[in-house]
C-alpha atoms as a PDB file:
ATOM      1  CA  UNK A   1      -3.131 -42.676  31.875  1.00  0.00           C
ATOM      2  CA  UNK A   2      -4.028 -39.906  29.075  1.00  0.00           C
ATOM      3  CA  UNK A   3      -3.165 -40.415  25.975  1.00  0.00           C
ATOM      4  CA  UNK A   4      -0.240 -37.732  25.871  1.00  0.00           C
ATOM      5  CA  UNK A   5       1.621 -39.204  28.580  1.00  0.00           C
ATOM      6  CA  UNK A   6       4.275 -40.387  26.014  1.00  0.00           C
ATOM      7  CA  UNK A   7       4.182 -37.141  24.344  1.00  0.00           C
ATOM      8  CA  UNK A   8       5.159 -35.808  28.122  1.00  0.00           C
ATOM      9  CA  UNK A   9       7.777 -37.952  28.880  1.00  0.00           C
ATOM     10  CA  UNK A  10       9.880 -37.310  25.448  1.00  0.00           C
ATOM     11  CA  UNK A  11       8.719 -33.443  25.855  1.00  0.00           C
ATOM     12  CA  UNK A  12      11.122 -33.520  28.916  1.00  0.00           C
ATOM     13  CA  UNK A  13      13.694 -35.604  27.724  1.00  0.00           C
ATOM     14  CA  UNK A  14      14.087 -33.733  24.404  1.00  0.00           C
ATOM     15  CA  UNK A  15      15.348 -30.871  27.234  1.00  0.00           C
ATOM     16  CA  UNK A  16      18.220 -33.209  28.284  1.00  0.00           C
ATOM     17  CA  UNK A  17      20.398 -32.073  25.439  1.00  0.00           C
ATOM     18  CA  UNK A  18      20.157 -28.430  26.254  1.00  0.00           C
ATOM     19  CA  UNK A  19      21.121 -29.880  29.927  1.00  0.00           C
ATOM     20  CA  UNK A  20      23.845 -31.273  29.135  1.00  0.00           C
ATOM     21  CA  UNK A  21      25.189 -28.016  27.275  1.00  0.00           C
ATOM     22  CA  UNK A  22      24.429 -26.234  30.058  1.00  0.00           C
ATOM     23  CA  UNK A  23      25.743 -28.143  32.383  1.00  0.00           C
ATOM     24  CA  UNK A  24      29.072 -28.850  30.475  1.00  0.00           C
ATOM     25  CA  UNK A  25      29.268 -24.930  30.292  1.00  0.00           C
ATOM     26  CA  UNK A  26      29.214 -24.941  34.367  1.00  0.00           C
ATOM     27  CA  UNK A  27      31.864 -27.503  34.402  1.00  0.00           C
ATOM     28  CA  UNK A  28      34.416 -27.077  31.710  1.00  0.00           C
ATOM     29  CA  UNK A  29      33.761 -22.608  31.141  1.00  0.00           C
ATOM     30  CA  UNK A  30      32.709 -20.841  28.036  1.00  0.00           C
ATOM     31  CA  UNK A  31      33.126 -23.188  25.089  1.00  0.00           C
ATOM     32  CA  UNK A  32      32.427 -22.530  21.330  1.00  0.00           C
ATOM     33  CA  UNK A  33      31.951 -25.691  20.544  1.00  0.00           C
ATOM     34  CA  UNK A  34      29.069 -26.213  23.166  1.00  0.00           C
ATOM     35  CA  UNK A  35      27.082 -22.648  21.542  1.00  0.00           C
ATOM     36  CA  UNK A  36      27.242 -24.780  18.952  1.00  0.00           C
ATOM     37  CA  UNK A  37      26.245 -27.718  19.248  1.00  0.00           C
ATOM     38  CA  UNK A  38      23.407 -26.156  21.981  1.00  0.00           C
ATOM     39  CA  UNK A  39      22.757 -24.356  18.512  1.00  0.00           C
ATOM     40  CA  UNK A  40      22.368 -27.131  16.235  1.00  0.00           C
ATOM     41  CA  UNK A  41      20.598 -29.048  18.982  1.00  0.00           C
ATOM     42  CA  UNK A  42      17.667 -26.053  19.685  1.00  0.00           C
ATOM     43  CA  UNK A  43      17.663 -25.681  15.166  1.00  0.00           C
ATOM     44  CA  UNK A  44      16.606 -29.213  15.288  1.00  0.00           C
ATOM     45  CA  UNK A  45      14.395 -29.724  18.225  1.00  0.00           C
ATOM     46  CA  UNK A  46      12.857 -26.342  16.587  1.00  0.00           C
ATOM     47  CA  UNK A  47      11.988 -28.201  13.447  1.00  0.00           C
ATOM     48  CA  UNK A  48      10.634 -30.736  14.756  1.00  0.00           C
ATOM     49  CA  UNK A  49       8.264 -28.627  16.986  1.00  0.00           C
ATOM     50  CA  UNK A  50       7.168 -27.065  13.740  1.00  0.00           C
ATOM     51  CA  UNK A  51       6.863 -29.429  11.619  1.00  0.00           C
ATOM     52  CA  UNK A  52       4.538 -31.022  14.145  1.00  0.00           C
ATOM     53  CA  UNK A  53       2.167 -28.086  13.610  1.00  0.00           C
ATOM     54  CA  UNK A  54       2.125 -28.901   9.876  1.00  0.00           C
ATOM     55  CA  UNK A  55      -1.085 -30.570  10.022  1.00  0.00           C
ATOM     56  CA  UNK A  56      -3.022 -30.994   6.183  1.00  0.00           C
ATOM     57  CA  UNK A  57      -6.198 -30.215   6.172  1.00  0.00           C
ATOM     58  CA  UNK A  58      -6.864 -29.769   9.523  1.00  0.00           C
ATOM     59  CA  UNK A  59      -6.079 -25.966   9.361  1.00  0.00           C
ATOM     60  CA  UNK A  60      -6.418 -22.276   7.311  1.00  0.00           C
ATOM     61  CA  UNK A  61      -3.928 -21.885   4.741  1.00  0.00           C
ATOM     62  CA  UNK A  62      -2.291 -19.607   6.781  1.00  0.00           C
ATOM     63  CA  UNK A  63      -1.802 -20.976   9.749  1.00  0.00           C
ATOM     64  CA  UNK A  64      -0.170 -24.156   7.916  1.00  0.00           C
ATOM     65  CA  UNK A  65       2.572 -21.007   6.752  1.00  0.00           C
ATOM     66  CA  UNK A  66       2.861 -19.993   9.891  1.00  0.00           C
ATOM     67  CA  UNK A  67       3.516 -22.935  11.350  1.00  0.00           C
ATOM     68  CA  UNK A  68       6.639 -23.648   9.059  1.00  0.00           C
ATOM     69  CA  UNK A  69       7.952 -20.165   8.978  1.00  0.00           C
ATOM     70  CA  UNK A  70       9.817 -20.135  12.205  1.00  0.00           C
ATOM     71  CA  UNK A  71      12.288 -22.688   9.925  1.00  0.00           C
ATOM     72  CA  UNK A  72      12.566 -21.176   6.714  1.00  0.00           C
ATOM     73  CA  UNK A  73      15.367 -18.432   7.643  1.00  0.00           C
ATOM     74  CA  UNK A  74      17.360 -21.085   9.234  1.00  0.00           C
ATOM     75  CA  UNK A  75      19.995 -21.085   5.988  1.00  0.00           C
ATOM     76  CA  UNK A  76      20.177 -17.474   6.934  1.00  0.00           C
ATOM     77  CA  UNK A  77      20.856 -18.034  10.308  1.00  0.00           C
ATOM     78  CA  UNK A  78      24.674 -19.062   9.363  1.00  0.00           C
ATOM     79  CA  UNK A  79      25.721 -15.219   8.670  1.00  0.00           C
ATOM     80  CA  UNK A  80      24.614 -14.077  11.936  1.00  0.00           C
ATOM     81  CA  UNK A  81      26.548 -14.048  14.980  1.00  0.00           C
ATOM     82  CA  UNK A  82      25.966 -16.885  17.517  1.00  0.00           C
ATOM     83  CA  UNK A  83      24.207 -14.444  20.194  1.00  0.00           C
ATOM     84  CA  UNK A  84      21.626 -13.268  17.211  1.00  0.00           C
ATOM     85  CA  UNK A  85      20.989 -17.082  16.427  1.00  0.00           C
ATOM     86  CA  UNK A  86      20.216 -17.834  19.913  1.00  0.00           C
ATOM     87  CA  UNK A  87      18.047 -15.270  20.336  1.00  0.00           C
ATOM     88  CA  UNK A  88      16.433 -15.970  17.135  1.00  0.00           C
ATOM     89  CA  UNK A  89      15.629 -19.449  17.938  1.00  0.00           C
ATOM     90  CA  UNK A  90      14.639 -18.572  21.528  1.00  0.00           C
ATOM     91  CA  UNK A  91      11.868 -16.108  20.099  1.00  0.00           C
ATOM     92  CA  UNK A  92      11.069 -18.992  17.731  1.00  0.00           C
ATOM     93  CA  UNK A  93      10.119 -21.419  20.501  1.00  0.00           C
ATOM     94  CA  UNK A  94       7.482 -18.777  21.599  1.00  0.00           C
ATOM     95  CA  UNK A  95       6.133 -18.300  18.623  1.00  0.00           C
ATOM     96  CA  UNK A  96       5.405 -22.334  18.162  1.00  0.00           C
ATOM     97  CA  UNK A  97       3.751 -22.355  21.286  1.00  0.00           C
ATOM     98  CA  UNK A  98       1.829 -19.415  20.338  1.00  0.00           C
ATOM     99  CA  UNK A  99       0.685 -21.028  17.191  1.00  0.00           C
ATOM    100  CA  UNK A 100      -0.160 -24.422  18.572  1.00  0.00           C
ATOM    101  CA  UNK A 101      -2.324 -22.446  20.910  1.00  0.00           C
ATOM    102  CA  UNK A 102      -4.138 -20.804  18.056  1.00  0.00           C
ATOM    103  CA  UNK A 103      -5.236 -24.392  16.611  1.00  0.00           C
ATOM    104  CA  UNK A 104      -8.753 -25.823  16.899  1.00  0.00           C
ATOM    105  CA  UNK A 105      -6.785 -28.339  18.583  1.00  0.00           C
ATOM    106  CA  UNK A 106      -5.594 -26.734  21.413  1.00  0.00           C
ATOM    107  CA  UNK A 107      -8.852 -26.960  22.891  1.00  0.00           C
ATOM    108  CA  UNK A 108      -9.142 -30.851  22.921  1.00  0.00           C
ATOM    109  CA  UNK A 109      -5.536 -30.998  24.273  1.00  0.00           C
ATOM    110  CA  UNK A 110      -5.126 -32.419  27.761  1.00  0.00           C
ATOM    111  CA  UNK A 111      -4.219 -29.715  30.326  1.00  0.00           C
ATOM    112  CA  UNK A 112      -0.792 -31.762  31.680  1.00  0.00           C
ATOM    113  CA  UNK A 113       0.648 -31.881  28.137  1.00  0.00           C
ATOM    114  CA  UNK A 114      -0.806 -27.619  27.721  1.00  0.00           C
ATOM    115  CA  UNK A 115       1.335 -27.119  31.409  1.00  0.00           C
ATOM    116  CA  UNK A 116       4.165 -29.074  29.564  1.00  0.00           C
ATOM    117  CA  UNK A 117       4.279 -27.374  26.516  1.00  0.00           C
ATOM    118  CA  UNK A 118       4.482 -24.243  28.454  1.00  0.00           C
ATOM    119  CA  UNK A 119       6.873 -25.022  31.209  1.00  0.00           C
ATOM    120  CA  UNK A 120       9.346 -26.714  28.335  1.00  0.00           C
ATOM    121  CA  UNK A 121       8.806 -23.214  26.273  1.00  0.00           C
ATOM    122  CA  UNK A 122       9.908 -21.328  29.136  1.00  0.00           C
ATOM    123  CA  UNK A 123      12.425 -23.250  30.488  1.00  0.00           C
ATOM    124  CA  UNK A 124      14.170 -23.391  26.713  1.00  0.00           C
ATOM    125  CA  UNK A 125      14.205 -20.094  26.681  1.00  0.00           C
ATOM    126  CA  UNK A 126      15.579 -19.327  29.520  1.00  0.00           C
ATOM    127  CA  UNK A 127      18.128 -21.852  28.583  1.00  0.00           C
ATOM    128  CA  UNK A 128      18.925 -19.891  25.592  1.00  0.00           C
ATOM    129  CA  UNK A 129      19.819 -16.564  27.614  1.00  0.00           C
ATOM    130  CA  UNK A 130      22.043 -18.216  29.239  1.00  0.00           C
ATOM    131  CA  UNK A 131      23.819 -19.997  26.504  1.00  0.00           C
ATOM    132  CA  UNK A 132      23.392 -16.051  24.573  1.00  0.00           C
ATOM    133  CA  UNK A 133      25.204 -14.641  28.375  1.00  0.00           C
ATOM    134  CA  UNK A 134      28.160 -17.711  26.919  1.00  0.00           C
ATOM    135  CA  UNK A 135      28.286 -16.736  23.658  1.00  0.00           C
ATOM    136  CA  UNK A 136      28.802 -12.773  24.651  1.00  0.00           C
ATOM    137  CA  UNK A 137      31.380 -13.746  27.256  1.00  0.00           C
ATOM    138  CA  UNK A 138      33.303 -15.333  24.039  1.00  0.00           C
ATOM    139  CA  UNK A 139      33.484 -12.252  22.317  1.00  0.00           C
ATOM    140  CA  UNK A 140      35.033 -10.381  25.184  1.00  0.00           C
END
């Protein structure tokens, strides 16, 4: 067993949530509440992902910016319509991955947590057009 095997395992169940809001969507119909809350959930998981990347010392200046910028407009975020948060965030995700790949790092990293990182990435965001197809079906 590798030493990101842990790292795996709570990769994929930090995706339950989104799940569940997707799910609940399939079962119950269109819901405000759950753009929300599948909101709130992908704000925080997005955090977390970035403030992973904030690593001192072991980086340039500017990727240490980068790695926290994705979060900064997230005040913002509250004067935009649900379907531009969603595809804010879902952009976001992409741009996490893309700067963990640009870190010395990267290279050292196992390949099953790599293939997780990117199979998570694109299964949130495809998660997130379908919560953005919800959230335009609301404003009809």
């Amino acid at each position: 067993m590798h030493p990101y095997f842990n790292h795996i395992q709570l990769g994929y169940l930090g995706f339950v949530p989104f799940l569940l809001c997707i799910a609940a969507t399939l079962m119950l119909g269109s819901s405000e509440s759950l753009v929300d809350v599948f909101s709130y959930y992908s704000m925080g998981i997005l955090a977390f992902m970035a403030g992973t990347l904030w690593r001192a010392g072991e980086q340039p200046k500017s990727h240490a910016v980068f790695a926290v910028a994705t979060v900064i407009p997230f005040p913002l975020l509250s004067f935009l319509s649900p379907t531009l948060i969603l595809s804010y965030l879902a952009a976001c995700f992409w741009v996490v991955l893309w700067t963990e790949k640009a870190m010395p790092k990267w290279q050292e990293t196992h390949k099953d947590y790599k293939q997780m990182r990117f199979i998570l990435t694109s299964v949130v965001f495809v998660s997130h057009l379908f919560m953005i197809s919800q959230a335009i079906e609301l404003t009809r």
